[in-house]
Protein backbone atom coordinates (compact mmCIF):
# COMPACT_ATOMS: atom_id res chain seq x y z
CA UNK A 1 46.98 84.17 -33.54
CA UNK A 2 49.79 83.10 -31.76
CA UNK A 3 51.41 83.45 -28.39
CA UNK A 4 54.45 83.23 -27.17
CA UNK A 5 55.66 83.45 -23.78
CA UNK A 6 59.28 83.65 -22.30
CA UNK A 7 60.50 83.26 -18.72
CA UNK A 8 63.84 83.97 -17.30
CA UNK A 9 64.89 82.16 -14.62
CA UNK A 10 68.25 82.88 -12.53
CA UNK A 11 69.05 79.83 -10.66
CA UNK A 12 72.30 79.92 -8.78
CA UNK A 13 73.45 76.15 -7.28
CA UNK A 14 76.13 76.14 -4.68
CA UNK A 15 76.94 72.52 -3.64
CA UNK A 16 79.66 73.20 -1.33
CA UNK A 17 77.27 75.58 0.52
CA UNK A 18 74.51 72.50 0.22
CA UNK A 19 77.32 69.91 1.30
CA UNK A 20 78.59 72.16 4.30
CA UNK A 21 75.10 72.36 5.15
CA UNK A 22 75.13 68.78 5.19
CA UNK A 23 77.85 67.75 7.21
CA UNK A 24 76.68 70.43 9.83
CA UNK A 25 73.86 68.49 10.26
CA UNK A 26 75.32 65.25 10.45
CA UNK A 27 77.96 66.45 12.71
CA UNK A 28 74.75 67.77 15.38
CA UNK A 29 73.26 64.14 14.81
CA UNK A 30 76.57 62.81 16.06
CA UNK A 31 76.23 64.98 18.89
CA UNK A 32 72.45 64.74 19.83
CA UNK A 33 73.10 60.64 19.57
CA UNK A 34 75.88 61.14 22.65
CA UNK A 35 73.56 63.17 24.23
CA UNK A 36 71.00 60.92 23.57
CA UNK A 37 72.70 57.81 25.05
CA UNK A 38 74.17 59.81 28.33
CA UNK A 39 70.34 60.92 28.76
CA UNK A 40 69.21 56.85 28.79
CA UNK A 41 72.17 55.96 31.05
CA UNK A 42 71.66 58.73 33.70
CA UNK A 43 67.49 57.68 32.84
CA UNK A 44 66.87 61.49 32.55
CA UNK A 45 63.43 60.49 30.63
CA UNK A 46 62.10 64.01 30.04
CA UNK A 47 65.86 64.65 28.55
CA UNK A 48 65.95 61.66 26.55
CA UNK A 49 62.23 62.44 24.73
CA UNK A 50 63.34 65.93 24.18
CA UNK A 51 67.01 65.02 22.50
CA UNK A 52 65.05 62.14 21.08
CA UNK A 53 62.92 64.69 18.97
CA UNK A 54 65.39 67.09 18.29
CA UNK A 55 67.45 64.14 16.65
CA UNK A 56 64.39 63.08 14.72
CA UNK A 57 63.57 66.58 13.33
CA UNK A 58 67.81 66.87 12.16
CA UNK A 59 67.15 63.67 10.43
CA UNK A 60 64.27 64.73 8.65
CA UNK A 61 66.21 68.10 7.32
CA UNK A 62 69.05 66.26 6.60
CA UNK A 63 67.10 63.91 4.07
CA UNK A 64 65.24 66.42 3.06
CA UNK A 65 68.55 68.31 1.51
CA UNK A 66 69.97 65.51 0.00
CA UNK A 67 66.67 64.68 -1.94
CA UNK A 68 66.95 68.55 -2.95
CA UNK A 69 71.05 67.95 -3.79
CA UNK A 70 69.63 64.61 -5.72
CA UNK A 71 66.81 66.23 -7.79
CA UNK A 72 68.81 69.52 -8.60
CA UNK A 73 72.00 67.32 -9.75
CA UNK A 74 69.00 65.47 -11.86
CA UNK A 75 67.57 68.27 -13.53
CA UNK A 76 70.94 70.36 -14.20
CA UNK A 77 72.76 66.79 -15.70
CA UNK A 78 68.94 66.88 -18.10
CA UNK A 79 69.91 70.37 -18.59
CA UNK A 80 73.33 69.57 -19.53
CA UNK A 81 71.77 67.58 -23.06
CA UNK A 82 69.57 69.74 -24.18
CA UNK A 83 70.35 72.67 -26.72
C-alpha cells in the first residue's frame, strides 16, 4: 500500500520590508554608539552599561536577519533549479 502525502506551503518573501528592517537597525546602532561614547565622556557608568546592552542586543537582531535574508535567498535561488 502506498502513501502519499502533500503539503502546501504559502511563503510570501518581502526583501525590501527585510532590508528596511535592516537599515532601521543599523541606523539605532549608529545612534546607541553616540550615545554610547557621550555616556563614557560624561563617565555616566550606569548609562554607559545600559546603552552598552541595548547596543549589544541590536547587534544580535541585526545578524540574526541577515542570516535569515542569507538562508531564504539560499533556499529560493535552490528553488529556482528545480522543476
Amino acid at each position: 500500500m502506498s502513501v502519499t502525502e502533500q503539503a502546501n506551503v504559502k511563503v510570501n518573501v518581502n526583501g525590501e520590508q527585510a532590508k528596511s528592517q535592516l537599515d532601521a537597525l543599523q541606523g539605532k546602532a549608529k545612534e546607541l554608539k553616540i550615545e554610547l561614547q557621550n555616556a563614557f565622556k560624561a563617565g555616566d557608568v550606569k548609562g554607559y552599561n545600559k546603552v552598552k546592552r541595548e547596543l549589544s542586543g541590536i547587534k544580535k537582531d541585526a545578524k540574526s536577519l541577515q542570516r535569515q535574508m542569507f538562508e531564504v535567498d539560499k533556499v529560493m535561488r535552490n528553488l529556482g533549479g528545480t522543476t
